[in-house]
C-alpha atoms as a PDB file:
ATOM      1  CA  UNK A   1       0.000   0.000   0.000  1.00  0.00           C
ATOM      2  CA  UNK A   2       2.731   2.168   0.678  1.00  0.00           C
ATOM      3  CA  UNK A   3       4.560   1.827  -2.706  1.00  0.00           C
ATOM      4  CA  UNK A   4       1.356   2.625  -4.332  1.00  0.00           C
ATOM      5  CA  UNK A   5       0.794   5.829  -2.535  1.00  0.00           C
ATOM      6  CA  UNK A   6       4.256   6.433  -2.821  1.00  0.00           C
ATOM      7  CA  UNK A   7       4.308   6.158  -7.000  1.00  0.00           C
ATOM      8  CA  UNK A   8       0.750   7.874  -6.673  1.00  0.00           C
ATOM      9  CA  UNK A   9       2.382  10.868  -4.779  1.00  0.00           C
ATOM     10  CA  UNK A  10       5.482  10.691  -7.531  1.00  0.00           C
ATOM     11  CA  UNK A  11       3.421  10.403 -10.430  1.00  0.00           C
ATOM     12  CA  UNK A  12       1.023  13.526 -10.317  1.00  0.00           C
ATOM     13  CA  UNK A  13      -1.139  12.274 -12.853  1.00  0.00           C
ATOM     14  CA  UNK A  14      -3.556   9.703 -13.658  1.00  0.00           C
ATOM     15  CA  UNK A  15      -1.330   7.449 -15.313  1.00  0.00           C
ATOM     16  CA  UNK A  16       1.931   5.667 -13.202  1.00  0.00           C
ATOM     17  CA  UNK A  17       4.868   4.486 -15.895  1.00  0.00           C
ATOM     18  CA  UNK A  18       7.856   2.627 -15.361  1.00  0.00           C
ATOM     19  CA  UNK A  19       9.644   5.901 -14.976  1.00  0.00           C
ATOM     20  CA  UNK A  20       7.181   6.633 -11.601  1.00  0.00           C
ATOM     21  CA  UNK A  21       7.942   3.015 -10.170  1.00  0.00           C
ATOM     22  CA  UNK A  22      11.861   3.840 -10.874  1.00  0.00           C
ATOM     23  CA  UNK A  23      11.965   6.912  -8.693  1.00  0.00           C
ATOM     24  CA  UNK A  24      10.131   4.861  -5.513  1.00  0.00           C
ATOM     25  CA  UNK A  25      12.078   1.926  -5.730  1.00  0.00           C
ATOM     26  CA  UNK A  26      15.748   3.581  -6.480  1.00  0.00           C
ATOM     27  CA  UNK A  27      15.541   6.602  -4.902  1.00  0.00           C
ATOM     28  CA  UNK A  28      19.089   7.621  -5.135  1.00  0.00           C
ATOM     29  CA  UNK A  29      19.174   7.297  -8.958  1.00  0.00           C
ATOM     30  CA  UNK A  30      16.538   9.897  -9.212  1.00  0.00           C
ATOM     31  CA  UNK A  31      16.865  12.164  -5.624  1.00  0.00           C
ATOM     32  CA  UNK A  32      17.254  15.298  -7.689  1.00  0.00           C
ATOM     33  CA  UNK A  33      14.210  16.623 -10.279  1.00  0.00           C
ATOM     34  CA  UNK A  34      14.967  19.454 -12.180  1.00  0.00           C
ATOM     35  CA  UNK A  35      16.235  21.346  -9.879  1.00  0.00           C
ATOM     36  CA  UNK A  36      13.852  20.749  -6.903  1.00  0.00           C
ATOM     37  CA  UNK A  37      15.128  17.092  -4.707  1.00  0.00           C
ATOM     38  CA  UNK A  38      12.248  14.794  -5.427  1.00  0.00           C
ATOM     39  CA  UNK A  39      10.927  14.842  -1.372  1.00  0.00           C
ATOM     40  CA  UNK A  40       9.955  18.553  -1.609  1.00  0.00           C
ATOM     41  CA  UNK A  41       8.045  17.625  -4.988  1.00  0.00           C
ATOM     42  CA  UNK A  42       6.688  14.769  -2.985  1.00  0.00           C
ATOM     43  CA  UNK A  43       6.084  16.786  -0.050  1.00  0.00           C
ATOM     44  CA  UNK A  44       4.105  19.526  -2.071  1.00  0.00           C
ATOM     45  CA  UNK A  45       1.951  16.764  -3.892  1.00  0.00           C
ATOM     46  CA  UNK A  46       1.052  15.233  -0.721  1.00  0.00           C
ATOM     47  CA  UNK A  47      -0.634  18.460   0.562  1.00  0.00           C
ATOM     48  CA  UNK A  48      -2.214  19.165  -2.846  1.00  0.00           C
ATOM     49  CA  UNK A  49      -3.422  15.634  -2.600  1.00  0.00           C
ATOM     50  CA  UNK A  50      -4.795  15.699   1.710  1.00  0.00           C
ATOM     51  CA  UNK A  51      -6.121  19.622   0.621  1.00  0.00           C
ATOM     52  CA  UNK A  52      -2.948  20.848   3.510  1.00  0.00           C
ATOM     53  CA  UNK A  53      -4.282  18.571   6.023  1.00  0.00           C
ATOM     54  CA  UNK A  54      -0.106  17.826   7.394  1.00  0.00           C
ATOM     55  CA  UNK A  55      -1.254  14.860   9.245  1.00  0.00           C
ATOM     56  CA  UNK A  56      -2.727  12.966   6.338  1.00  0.00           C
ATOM     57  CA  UNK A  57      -0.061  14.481   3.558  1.00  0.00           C
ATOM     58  CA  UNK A  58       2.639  12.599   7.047  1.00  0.00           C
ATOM     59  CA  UNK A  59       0.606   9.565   6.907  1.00  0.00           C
ATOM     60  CA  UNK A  60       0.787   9.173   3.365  1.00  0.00           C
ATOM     61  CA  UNK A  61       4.331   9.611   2.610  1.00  0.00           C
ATOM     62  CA  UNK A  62       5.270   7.594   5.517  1.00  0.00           C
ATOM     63  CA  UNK A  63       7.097   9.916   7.652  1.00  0.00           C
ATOM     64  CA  UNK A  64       5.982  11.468  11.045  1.00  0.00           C
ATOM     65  CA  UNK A  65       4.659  14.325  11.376  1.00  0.00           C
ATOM     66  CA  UNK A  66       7.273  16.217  13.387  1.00  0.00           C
ATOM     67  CA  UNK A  67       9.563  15.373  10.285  1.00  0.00           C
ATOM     68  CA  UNK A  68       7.059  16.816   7.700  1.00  0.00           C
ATOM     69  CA  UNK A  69       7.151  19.607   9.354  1.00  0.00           C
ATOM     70  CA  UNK A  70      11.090  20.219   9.694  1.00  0.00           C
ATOM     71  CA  UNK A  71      10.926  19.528   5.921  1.00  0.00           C
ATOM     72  CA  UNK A  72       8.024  22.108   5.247  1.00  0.00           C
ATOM     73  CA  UNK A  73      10.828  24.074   6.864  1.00  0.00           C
ATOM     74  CA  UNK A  74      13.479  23.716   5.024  1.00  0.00           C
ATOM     75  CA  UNK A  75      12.367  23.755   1.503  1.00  0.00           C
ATOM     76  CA  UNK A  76      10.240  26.737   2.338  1.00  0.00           C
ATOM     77  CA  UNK A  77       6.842  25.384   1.400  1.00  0.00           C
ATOM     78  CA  UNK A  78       4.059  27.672   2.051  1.00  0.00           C
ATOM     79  CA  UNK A  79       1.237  25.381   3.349  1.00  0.00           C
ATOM     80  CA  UNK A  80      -1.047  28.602   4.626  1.00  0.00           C
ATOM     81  CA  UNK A  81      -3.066  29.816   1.139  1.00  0.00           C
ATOM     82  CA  UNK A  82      -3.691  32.934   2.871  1.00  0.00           C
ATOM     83  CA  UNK A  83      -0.337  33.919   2.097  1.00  0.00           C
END
């Protein structure tokens, strides 16, 4: 369940490729995307996906919730759409 939530979150579409399943299972290989590492697109995806609900977007990419938030930190994501 986790792998599939996991390519869900990488994907971003409706459709999962090869490419998708690459970047969960060799995560090294692919850390970087464009420019952006591939947890902060991950990150952002999981809030689009939970609507900015942190606990759910956690729960979903496996990772507590303390840590989400140390990483909403440091990549600077703006998770308040008042701003």
């Amino acid at each position: 369940m986790n792998v599939i939530e996991s390519v869900c979150a990488v994907c971003g579409g409706n459709t999962v490729s090869s490419e998708h399943l690459m970047q969960v299972f060799e995560p090294k290989a692919n850390h970087v995307v464009g420019t952006r590492p591939r947890m902060e697109m991950e990150i952002r995806e999981a809030l689009r996906m939970t609507r900015g609900n942190k606990a759910r977007a956690a729960k979903l990419l496996g990772i507590a919730r303390r840590t989400l938030y140390r990483r909403i930190k440091r990549y600077g994501i703006v998770t308040d759409v008042s701003q």
